[in-house]
N, C-alpha and C. Protein backbone atom coordinates (compact mmCIF):
# COMPACT_ATOMS: atom_id res chain seq x y z
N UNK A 1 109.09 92.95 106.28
CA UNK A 1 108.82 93.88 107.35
C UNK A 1 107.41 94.45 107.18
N UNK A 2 106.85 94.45 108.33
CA UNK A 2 105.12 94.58 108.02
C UNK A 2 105.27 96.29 108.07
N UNK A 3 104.38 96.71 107.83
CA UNK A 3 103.62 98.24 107.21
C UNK A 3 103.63 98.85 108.54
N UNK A 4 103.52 99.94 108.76
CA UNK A 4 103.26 100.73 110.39
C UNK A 4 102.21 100.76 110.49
N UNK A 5 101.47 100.33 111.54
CA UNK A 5 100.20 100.95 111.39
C UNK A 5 99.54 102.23 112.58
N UNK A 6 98.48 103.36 111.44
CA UNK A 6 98.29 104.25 111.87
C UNK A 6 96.93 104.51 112.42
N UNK A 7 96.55 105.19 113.69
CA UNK A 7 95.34 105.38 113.72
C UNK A 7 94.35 105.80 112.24
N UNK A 8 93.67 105.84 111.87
CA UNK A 8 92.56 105.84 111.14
C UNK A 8 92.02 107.80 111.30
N UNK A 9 92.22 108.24 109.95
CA UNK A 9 92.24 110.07 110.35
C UNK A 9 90.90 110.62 109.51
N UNK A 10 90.08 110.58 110.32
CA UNK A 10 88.90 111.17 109.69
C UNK A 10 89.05 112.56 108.71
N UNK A 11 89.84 113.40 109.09
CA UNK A 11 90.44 114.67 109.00
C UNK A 11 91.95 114.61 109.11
N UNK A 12 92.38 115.61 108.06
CA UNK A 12 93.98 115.64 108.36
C UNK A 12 94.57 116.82 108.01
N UNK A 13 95.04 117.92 108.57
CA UNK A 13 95.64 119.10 108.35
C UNK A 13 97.07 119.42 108.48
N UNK A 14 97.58 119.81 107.26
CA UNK A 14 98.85 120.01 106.99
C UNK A 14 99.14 121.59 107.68
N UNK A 15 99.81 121.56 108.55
CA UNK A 15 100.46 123.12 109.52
C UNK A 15 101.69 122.98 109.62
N UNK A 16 102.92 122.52 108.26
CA UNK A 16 103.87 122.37 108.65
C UNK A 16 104.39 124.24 108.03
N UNK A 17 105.31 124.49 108.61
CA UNK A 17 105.77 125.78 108.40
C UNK A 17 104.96 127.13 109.30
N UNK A 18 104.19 126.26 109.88
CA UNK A 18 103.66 127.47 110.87
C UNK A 18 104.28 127.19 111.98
N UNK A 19 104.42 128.28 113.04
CA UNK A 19 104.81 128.20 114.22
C UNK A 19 104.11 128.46 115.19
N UNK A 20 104.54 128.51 116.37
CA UNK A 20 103.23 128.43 117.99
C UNK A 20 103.41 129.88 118.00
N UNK A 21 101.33 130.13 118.29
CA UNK A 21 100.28 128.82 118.92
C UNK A 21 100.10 128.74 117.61
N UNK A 22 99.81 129.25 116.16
CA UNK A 22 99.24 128.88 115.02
C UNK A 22 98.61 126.90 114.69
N UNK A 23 100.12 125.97 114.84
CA UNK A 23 99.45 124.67 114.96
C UNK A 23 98.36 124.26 116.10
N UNK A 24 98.32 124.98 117.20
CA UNK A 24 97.71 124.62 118.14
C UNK A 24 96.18 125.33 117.58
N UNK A 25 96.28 126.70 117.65
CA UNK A 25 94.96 127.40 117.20
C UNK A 25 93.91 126.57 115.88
N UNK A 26 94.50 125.84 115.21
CA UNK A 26 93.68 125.49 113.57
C UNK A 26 93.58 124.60 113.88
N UNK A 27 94.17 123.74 115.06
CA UNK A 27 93.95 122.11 115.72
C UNK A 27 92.81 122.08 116.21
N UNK A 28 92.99 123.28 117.09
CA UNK A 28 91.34 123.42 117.96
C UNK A 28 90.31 123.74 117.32
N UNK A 29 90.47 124.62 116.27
CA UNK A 29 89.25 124.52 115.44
C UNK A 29 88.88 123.48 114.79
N UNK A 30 89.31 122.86 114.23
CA UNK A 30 89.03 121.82 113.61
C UNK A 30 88.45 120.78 114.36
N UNK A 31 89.16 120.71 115.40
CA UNK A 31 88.69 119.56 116.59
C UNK A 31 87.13 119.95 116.82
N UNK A 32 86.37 121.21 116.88
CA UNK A 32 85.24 121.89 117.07
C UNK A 32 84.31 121.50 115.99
N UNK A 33 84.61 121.10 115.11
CA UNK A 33 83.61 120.66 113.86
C UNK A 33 83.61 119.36 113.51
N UNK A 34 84.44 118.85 114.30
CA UNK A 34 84.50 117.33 114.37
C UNK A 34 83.81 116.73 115.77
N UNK A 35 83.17 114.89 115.62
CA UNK A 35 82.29 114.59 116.51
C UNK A 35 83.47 113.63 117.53
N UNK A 36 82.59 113.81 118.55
CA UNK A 36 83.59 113.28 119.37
C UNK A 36 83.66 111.33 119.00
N UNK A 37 85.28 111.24 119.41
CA UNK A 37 85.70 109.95 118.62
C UNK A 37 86.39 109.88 117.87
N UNK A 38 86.07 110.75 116.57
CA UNK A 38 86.60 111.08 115.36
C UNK A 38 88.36 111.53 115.68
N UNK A 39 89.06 111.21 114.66
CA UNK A 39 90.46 110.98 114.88
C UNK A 39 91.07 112.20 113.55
N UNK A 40 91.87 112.68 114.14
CA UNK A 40 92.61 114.02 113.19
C UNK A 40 93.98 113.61 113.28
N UNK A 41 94.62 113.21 112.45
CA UNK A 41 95.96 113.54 111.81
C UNK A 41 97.00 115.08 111.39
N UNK A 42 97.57 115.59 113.01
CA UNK A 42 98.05 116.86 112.23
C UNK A 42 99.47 116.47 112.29
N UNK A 43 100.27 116.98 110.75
CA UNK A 43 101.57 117.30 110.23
C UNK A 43 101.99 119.01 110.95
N UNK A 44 102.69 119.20 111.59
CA UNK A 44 103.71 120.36 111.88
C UNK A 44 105.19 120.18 111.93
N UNK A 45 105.60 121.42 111.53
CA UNK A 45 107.29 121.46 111.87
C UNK A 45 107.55 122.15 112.90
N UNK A 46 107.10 122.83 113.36
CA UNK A 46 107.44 123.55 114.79
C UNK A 46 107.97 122.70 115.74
N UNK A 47 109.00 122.59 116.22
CA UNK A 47 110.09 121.65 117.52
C UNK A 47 109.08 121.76 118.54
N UNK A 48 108.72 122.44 119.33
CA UNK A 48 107.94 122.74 120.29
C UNK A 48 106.45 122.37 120.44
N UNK A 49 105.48 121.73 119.15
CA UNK A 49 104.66 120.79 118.93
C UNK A 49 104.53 119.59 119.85
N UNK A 50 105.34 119.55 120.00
CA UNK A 50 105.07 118.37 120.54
C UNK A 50 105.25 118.67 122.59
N UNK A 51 105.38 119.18 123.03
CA UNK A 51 104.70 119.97 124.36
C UNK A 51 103.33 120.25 124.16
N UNK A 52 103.12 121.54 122.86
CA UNK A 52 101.65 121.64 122.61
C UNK A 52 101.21 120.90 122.62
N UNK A 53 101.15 120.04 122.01
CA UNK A 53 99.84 118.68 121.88
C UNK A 53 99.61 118.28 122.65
N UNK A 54 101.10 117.40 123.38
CA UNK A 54 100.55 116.63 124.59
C UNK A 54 99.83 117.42 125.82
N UNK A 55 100.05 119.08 125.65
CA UNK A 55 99.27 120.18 126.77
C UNK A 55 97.99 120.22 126.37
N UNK A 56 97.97 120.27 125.02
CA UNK A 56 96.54 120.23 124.33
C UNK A 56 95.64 118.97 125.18
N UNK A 57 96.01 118.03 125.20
CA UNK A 57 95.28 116.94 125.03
C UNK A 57 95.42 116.66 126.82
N UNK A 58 96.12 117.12 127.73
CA UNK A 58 96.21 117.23 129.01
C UNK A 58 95.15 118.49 129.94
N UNK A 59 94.90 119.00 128.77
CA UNK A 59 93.91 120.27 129.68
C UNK A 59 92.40 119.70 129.01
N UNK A 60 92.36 119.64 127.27
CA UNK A 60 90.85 119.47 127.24
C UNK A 60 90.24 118.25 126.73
N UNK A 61 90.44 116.81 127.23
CA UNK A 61 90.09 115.69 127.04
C UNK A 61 90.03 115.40 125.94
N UNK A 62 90.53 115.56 124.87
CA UNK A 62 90.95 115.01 123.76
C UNK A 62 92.40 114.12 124.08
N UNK A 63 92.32 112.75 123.26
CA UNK A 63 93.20 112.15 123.58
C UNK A 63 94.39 111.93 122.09
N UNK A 64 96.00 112.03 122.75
CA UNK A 64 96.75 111.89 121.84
C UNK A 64 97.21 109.92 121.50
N UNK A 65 96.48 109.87 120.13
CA UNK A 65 96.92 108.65 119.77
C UNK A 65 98.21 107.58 119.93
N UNK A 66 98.66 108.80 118.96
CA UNK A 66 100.15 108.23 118.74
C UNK A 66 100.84 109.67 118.04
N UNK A 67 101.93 109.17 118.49
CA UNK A 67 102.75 110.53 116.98
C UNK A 67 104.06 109.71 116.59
N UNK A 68 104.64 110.90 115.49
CA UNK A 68 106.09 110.27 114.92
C UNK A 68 106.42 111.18 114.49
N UNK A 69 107.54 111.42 114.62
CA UNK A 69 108.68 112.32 113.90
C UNK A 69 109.35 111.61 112.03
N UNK A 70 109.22 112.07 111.08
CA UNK A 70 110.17 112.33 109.95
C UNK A 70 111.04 113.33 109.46
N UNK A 71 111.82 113.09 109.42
CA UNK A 71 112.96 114.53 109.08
C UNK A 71 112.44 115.40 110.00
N UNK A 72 112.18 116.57 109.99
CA UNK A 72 111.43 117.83 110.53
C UNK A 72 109.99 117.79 110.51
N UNK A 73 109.21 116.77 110.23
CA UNK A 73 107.80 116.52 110.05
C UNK A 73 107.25 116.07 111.46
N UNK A 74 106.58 116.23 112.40
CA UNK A 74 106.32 115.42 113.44
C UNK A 74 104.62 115.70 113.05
N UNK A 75 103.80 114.26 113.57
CA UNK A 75 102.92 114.23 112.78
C UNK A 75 102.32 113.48 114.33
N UNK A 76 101.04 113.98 114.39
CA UNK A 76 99.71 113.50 115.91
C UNK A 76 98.44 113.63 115.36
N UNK A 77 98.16 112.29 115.62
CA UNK A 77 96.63 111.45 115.94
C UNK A 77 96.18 111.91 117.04
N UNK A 78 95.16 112.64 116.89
CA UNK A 78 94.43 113.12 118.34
C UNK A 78 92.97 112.96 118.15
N UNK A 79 92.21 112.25 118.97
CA UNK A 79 90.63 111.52 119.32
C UNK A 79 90.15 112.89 119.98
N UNK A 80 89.15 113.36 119.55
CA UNK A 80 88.01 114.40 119.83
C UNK A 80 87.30 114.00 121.08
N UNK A 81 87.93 114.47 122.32
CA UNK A 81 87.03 113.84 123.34
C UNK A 81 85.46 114.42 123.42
N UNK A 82 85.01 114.02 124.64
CA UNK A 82 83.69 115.01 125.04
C UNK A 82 83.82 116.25 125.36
């Protein structure tokens, strides 16, 4: 069985145990010091993550890669738009 493969994470921030907006707020910063293109890997446990993101990435042209859920881990690749 071949390997999963994952977008490529220039950056990767662990926000599991925080709750909303907190994952959303340290996403966006981070996204701000990064060049556009560049790919971020964020880990959260918050259930509701996953609305955020895909709202995230629906209002300010950053695009969502891919994601996945483990146990309580849900984890998004998001591309730094313009």
């Amino acid at each position: 069985m071949a390997a999963a493969s994952y977008p490529h994470a220039h950056r990767e921030l662990d926000l599991r145990g925080l709750n909303c907006p907190l994952p959303i707020l340290r996403t966006k910063q981070a996204l701000r010091d990064m060049a556009v293109g560049e790919c971020i890997a964020v880990q959260v446990t918050d259930p509701h993550a996953v609305i955020d993101f895909r709202a995230l990435c629906d209002t300010t042209g950053h695009q969502l890669l891919h994601e996945t859920e483990s146990g309580d881990v849900l984890t998004f690749w998001l591309e730094k738009g313009p």
